[in-house]
Every structure is written in structure tokens, then in C-alpha cells.
N, C-alpha and C. Protein backbone atom coordinates (compact mmCIF):
# COMPACT_ATOMS: atom_id res chain seq x y z
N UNK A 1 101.50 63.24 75.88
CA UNK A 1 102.49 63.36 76.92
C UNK A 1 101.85 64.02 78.13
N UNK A 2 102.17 63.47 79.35
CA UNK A 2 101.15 64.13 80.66
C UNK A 2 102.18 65.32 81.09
N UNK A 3 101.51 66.00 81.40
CA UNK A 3 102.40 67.32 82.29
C UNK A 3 102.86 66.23 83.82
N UNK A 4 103.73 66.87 84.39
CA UNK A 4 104.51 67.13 85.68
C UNK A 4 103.68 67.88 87.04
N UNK A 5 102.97 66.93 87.64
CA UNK A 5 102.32 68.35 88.61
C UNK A 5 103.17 67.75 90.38
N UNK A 6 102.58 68.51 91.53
CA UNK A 6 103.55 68.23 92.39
C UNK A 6 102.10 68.61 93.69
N UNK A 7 102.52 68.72 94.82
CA UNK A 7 101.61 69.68 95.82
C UNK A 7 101.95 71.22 95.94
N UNK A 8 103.13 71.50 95.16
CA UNK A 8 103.90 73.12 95.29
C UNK A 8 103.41 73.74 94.15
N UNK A 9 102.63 73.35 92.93
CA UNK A 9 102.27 73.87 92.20
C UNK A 9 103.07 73.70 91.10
N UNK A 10 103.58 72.67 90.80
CA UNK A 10 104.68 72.59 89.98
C UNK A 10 103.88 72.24 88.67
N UNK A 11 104.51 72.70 87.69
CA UNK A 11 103.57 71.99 85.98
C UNK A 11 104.67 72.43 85.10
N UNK A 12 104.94 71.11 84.66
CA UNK A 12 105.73 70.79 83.24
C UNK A 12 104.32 70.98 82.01
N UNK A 13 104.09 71.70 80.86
CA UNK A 13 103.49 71.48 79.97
C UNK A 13 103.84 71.96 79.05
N UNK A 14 103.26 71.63 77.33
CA UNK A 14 103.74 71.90 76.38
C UNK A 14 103.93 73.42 75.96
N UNK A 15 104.62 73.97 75.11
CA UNK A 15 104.74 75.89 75.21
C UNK A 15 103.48 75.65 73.98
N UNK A 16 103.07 76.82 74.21
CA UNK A 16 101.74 77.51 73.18
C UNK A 16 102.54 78.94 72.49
N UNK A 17 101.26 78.95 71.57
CA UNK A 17 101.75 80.32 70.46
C UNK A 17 101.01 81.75 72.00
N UNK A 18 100.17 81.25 72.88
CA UNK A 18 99.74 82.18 73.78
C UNK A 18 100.57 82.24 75.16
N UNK A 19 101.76 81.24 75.22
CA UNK A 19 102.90 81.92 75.93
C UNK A 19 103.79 82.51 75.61
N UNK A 20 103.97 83.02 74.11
CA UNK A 20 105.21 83.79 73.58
C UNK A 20 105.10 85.22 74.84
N UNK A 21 104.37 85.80 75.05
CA UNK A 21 104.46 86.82 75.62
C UNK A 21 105.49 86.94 76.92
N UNK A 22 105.07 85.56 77.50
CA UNK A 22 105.42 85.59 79.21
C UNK A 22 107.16 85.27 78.76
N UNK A 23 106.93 84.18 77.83
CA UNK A 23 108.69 83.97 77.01
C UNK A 23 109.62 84.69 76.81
N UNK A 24 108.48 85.89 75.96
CA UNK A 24 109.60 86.89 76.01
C UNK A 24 110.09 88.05 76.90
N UNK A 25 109.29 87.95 78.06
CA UNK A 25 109.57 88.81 79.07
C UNK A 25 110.70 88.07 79.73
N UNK A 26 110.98 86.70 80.03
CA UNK A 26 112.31 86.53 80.49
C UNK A 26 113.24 86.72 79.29
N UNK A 27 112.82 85.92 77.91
CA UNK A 27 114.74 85.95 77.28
C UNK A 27 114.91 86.79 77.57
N UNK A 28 114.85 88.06 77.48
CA UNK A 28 116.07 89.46 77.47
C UNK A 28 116.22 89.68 78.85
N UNK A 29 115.68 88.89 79.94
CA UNK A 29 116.10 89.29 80.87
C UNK A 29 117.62 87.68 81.51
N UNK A 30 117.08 86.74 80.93
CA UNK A 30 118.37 85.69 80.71
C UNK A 30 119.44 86.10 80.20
N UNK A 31 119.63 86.03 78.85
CA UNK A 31 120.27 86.41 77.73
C UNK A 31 120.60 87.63 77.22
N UNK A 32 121.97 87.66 77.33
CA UNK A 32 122.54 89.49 76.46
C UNK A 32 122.25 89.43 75.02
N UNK A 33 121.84 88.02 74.30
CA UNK A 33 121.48 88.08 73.13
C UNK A 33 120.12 87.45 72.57
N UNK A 34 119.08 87.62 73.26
CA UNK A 34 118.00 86.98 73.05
C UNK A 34 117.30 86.22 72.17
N UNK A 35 117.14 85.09 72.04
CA UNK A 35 115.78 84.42 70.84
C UNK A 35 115.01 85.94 70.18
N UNK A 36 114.54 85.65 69.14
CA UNK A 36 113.30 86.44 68.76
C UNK A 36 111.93 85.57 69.27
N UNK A 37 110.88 86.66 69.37
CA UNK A 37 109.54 85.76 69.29
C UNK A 37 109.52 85.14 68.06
N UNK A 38 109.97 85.24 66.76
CA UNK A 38 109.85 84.93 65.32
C UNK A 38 110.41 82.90 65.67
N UNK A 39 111.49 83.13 66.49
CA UNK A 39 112.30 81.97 66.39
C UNK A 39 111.47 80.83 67.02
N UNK A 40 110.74 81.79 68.01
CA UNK A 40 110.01 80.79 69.01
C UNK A 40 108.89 80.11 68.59
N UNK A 41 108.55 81.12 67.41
CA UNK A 41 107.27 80.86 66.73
C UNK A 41 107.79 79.89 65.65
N UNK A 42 108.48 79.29 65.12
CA UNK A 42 109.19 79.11 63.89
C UNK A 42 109.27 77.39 64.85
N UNK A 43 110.05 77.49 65.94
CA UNK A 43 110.08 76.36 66.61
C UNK A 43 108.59 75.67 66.77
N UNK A 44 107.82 76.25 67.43
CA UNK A 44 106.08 75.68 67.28
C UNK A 44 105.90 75.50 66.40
N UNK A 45 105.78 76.20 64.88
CA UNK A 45 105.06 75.62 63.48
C UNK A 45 106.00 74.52 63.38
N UNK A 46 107.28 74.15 63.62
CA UNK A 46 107.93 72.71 62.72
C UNK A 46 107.45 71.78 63.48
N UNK A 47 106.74 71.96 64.96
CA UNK A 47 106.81 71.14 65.84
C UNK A 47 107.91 70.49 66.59
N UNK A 48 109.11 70.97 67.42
CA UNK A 48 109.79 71.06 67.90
C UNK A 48 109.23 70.80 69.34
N UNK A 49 109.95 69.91 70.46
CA UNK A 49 109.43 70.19 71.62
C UNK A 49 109.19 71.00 72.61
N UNK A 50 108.82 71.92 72.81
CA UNK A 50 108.64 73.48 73.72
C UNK A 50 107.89 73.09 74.74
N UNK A 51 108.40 73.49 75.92
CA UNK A 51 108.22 73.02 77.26
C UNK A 51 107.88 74.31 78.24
N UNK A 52 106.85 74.17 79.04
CA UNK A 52 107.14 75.63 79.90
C UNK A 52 107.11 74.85 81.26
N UNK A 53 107.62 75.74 81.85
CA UNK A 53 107.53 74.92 84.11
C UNK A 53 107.07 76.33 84.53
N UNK A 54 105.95 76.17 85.06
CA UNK A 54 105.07 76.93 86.00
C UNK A 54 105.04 76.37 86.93
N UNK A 55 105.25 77.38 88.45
CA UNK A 55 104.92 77.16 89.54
C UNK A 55 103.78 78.07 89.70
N UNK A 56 102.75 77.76 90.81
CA UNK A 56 101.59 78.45 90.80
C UNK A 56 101.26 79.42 89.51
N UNK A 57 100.77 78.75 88.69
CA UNK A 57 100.75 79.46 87.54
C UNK A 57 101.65 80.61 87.14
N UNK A 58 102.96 80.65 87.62
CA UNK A 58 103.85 81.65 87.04
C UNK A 58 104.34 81.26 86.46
N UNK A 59 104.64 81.17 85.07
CA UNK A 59 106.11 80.91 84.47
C UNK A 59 107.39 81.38 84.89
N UNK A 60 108.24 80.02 85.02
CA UNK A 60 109.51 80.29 85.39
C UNK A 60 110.59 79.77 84.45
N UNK A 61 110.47 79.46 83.52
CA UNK A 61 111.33 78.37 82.64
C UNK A 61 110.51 77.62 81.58
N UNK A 62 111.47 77.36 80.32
CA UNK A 62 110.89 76.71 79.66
C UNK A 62 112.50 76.20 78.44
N UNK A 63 111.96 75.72 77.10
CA UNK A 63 112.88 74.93 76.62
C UNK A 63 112.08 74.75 75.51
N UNK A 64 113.10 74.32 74.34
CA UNK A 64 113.21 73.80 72.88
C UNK A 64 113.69 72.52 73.05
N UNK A 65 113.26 71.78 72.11
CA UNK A 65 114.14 70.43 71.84
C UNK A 65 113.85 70.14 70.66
N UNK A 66 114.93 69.87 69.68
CA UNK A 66 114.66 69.12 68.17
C UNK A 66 114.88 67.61 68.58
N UNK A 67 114.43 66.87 67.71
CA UNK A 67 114.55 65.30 67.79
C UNK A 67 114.70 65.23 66.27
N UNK A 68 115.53 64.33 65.63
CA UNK A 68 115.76 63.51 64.36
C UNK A 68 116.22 62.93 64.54
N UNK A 69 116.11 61.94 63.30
CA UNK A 69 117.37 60.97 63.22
C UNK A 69 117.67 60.02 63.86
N UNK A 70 117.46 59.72 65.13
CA UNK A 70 118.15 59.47 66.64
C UNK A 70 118.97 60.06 67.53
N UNK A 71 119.19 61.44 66.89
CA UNK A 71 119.82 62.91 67.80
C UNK A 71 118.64 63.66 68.14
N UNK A 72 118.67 64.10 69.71
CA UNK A 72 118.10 65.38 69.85
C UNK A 72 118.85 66.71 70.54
N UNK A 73 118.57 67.62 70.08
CA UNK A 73 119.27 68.81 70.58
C UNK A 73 118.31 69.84 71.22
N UNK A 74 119.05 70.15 72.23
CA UNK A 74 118.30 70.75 72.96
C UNK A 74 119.14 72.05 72.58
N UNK A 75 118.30 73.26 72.11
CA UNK A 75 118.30 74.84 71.29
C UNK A 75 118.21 75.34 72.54
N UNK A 76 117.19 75.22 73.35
CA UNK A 76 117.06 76.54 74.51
C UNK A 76 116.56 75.40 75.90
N UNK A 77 117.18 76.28 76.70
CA UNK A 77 117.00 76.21 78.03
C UNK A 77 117.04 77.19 79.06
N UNK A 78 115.77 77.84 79.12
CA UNK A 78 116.23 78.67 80.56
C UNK A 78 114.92 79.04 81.25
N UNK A 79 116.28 79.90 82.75
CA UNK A 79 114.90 79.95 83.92
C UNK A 79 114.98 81.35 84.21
N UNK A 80 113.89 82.02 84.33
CA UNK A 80 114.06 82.98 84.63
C UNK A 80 115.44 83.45 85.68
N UNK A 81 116.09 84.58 85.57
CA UNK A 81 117.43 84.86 86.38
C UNK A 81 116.50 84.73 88.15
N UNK A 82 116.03 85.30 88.54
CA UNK A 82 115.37 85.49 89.80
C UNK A 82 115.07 83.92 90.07
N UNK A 83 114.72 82.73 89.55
CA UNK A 83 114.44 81.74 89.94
C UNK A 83 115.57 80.15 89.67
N UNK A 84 117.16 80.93 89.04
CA UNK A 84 117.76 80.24 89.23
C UNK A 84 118.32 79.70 89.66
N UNK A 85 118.73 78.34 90.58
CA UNK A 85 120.09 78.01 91.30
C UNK A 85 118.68 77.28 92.58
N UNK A 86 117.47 76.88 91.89
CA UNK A 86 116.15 76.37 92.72
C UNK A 86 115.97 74.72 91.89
N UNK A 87 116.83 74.54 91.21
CA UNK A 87 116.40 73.16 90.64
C UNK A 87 115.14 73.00 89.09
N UNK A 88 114.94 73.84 89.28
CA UNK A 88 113.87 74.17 87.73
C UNK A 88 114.56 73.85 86.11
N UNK A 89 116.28 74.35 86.57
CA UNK A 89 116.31 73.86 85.26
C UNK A 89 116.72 72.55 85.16
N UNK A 90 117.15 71.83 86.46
CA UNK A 90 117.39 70.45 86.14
C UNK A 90 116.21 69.68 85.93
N UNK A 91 115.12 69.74 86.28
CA UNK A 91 113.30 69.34 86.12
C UNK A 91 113.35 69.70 84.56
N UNK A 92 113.74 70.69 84.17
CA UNK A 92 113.58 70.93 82.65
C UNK A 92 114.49 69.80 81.59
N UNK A 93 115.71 69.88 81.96
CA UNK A 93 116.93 69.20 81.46
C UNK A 93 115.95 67.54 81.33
N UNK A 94 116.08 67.08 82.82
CA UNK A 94 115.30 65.73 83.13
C UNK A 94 114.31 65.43 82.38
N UNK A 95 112.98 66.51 82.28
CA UNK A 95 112.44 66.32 81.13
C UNK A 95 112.37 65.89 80.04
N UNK A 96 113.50 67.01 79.14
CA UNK A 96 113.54 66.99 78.00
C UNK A 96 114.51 65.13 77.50
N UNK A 97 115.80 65.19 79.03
CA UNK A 97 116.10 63.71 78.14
C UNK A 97 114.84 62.36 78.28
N UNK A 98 113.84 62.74 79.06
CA UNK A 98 112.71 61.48 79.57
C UNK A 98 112.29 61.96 78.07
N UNK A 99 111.57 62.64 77.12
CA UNK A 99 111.41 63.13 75.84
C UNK A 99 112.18 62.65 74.64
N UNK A 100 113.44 62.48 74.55
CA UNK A 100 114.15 62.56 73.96
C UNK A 100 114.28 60.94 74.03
N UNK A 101 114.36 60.09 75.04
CA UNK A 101 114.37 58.83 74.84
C UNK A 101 112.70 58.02 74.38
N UNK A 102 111.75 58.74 74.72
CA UNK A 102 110.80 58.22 74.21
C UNK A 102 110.56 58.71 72.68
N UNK A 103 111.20 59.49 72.49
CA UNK A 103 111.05 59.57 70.72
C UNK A 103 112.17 58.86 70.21
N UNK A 104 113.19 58.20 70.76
CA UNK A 104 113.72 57.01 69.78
C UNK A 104 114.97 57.76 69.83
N UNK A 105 115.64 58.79 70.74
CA UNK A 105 116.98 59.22 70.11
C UNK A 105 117.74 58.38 70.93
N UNK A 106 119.22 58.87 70.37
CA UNK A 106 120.45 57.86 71.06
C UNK A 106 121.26 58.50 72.04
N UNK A 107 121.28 59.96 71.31
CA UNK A 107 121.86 61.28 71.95
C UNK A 107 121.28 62.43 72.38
N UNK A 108 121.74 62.72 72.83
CA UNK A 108 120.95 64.57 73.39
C UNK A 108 122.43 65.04 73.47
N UNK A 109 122.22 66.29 72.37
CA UNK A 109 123.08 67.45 72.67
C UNK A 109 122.61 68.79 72.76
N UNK A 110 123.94 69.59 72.85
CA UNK A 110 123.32 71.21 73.28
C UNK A 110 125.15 71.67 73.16
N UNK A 111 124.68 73.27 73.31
CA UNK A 111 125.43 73.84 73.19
C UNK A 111 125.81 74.67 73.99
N UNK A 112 126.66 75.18 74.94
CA UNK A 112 127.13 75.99 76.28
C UNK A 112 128.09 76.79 76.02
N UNK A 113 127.68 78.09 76.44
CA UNK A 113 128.81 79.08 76.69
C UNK A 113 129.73 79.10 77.75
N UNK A 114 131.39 78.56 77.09
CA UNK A 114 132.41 78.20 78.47
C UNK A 114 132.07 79.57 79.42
N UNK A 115 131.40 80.02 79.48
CA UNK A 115 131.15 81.64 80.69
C UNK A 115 130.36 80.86 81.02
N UNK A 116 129.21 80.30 80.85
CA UNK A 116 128.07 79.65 81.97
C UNK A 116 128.55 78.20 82.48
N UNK A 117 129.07 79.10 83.72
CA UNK A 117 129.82 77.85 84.61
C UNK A 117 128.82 76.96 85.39
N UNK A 118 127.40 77.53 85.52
CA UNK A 118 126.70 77.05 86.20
C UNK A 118 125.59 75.95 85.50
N UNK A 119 125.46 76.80 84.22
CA UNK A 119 124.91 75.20 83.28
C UNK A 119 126.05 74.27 82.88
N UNK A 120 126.72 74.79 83.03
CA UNK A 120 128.15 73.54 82.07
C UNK A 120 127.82 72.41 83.95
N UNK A 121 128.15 72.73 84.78
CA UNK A 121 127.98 72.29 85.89
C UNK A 121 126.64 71.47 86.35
N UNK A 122 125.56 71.92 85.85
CA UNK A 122 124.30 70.96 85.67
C UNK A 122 124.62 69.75 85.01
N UNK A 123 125.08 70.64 83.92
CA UNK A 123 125.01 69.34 82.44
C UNK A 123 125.89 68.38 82.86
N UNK A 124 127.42 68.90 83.39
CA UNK A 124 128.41 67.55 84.12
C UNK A 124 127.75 66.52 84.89
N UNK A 125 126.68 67.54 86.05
CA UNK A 125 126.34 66.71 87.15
C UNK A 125 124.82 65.56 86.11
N UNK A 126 124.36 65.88 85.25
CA UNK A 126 123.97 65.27 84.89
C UNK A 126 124.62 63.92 83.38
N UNK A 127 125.54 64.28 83.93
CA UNK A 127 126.12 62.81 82.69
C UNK A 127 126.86 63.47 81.42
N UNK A 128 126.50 64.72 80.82
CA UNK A 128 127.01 65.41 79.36
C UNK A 128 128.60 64.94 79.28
N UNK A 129 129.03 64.92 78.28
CA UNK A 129 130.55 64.98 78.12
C UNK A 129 130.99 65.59 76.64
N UNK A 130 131.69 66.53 77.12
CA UNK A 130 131.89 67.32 76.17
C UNK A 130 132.73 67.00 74.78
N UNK A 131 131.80 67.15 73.80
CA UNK A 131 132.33 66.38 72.36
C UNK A 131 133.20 67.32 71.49
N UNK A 132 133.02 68.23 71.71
CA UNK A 132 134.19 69.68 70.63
C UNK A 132 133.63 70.66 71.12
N UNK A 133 134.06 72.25 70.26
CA UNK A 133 133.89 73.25 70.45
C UNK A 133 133.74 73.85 68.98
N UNK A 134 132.57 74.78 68.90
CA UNK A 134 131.72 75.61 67.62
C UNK A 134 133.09 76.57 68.20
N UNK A 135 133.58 77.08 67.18
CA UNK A 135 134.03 78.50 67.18
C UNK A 135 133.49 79.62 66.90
N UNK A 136 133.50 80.88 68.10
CA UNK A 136 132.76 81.79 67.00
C UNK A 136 131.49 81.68 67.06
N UNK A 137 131.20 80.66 68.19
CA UNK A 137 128.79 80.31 67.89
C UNK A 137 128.26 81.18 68.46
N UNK A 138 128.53 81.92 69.20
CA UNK A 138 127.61 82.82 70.17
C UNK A 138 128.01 84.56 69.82
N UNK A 139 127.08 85.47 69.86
CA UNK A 139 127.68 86.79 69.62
C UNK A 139 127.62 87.22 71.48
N UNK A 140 128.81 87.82 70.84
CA UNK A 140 129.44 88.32 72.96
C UNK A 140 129.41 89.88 72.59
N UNK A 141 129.73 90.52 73.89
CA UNK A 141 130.01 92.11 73.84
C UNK A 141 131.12 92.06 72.84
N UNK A 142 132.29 91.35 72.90
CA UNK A 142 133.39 92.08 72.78
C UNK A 142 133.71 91.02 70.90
N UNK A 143 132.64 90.91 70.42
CA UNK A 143 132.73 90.07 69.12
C UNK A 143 131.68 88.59 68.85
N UNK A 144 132.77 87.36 69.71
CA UNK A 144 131.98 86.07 69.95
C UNK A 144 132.53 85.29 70.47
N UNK A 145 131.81 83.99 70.78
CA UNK A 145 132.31 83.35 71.75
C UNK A 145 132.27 81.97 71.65
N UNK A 146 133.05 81.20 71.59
CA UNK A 146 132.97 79.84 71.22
C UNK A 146 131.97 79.20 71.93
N UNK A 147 131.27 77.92 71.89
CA UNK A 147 130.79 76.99 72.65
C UNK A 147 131.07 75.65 72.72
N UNK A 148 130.68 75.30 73.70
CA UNK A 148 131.09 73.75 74.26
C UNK A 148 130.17 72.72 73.75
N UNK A 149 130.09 71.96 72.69
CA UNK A 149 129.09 71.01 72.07
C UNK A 149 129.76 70.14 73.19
N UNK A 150 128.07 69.57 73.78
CA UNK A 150 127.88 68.23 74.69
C UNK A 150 127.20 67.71 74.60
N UNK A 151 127.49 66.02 74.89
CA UNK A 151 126.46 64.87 74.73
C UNK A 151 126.14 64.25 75.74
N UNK A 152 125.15 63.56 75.75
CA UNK A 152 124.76 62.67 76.85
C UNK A 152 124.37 61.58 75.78
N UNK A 153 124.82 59.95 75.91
CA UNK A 153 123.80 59.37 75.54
C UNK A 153 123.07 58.51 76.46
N UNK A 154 122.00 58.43 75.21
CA UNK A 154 121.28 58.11 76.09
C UNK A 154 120.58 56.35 76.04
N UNK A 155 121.40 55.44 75.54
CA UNK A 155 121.47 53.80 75.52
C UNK A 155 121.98 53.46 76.53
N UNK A 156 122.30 54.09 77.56
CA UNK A 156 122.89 53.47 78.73
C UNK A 156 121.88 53.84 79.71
């Protein structure tokens, strides 16, 4: 698979066991409930798709994707907080479904917290339509928090 490059320094490439570090300096700064490095590492040994987007060699974002079956689900998506609302995570999203159709799936899903109005809002503007709701999937301050299971497919 070729990386993504641009004249701004842009690079889509695969995540390594030697970016967990930079990884985990954003989740906890994304997320009130962070990935472990364990998880991230767990995702690389099954071989899962892990994606990072560097601009001038900074990491700013990166992503999970499972593929089976002819479903893929996309586990993680994010951009650093300081570099969001710049288009990085839709380059990521775009990615992962250009990925997801070359490994043979039908669907791409994921999972959204109704509080992130601003990915639920990507995912609309990009085609998703929302198929049910996990009860209870996410741990919140105040207990948990349902999520929004969404699909895109992707035969059209």
C-alpha cells in the first residue's frame, strides 16, 4: 500500500510498534478514556490496519481498522485536539474506506459517542447512516454512555 504524500508535508503511513510513544501522547490528550498502549500493541500483532498522518514529520492523527468477512470496522480514529477541525480526520476516514474497499469489504462501520457532534457530523457528511445504538458502550464521568453504530456501504 503507498503512503499519501502532498507539497505540505502530508504522509499517510502504516502505524509501527516505534510510534506507540507519539500515540500515546495524544490518546489521553483526545479521550477522557484512553486506549492502552497494550491495545495498540494487540491491534499490530493481529495485523489490523493502523494508520498514522504526519505533517512535517509530526504526528497528528492516526487510526485502527479491522477488516473480515466483508465488514470493516473502524476501532479508532483520532487527531490530535490542537489539530482538529483542519481536515486530517477526514484524509484519515477517506483512507481507511479507500482500504476497506480494496480488501473486499461491503461495509465500514464504527462507533460514535452521541456527545461527539463533530465526528457524528464528518461521518454524515461523508455518507454513514446510522444502524442502532450499543447501550452502555462507552465509560463517561457520570457512569456510561451509549453509542451510535454507523454504516457506510460501500457497493455503491
Amino acid at each position: 500500500m503507498s503512503a499519501i504524500l502532498s507539497d505540505q508535508g502530508e504522509r499517510l503511513r502504516p502505524m509501527t510498534v516505534n510510534d506507540l510513544e507519539r500515540v500515546m501522547a495524544i490518546e489521553p490528550l483526545a479521550y477522557e478514556f484512553p486506549w492502552s498502549e497494550g491495545i495498540f500493541r494487540d491491534c499490530l500483532r493481529v495485523g489490523y490496519c493502523c494508520w498514522c498522518y504526519e505533517e512535517n514529520g509530526e504526528l497528528l492523527g492516526y487510526g485502527v481498522m479491522s477488516v473480515a468477512a466483508g465488514e470493516s470496522h473502524i476501532l479508532n480514529l483520532t487527531v490530535h485536539p490542537e489539530s482538529q477541525r483542519k481536515g486530517i480526520g477526514r484524509k484519515l476516514l477517506m483512507h481507511f474506506i479507500q482500504l476497506a474497499r480494496r480488501h473486499g469489504a461491503d461495509t465500514l462501520m464504527l462507533e460514535v459517542r452521541p456527545s461527539n457532534t463533530a465526528a457524528i457530523r464528518l461521518y454524515d457528511a461523508m455518507g454513514f447512516n446510522e444502524m442502532g445504538r450499543r447501550r452502555n458502550y462507552y465509560p463517561s464521568e457520570n457512569g456510561r454512555e451509549d453509542a451510535l453504530l454507523l454504516a457506510l456501504d460501500l457497493t455503491t
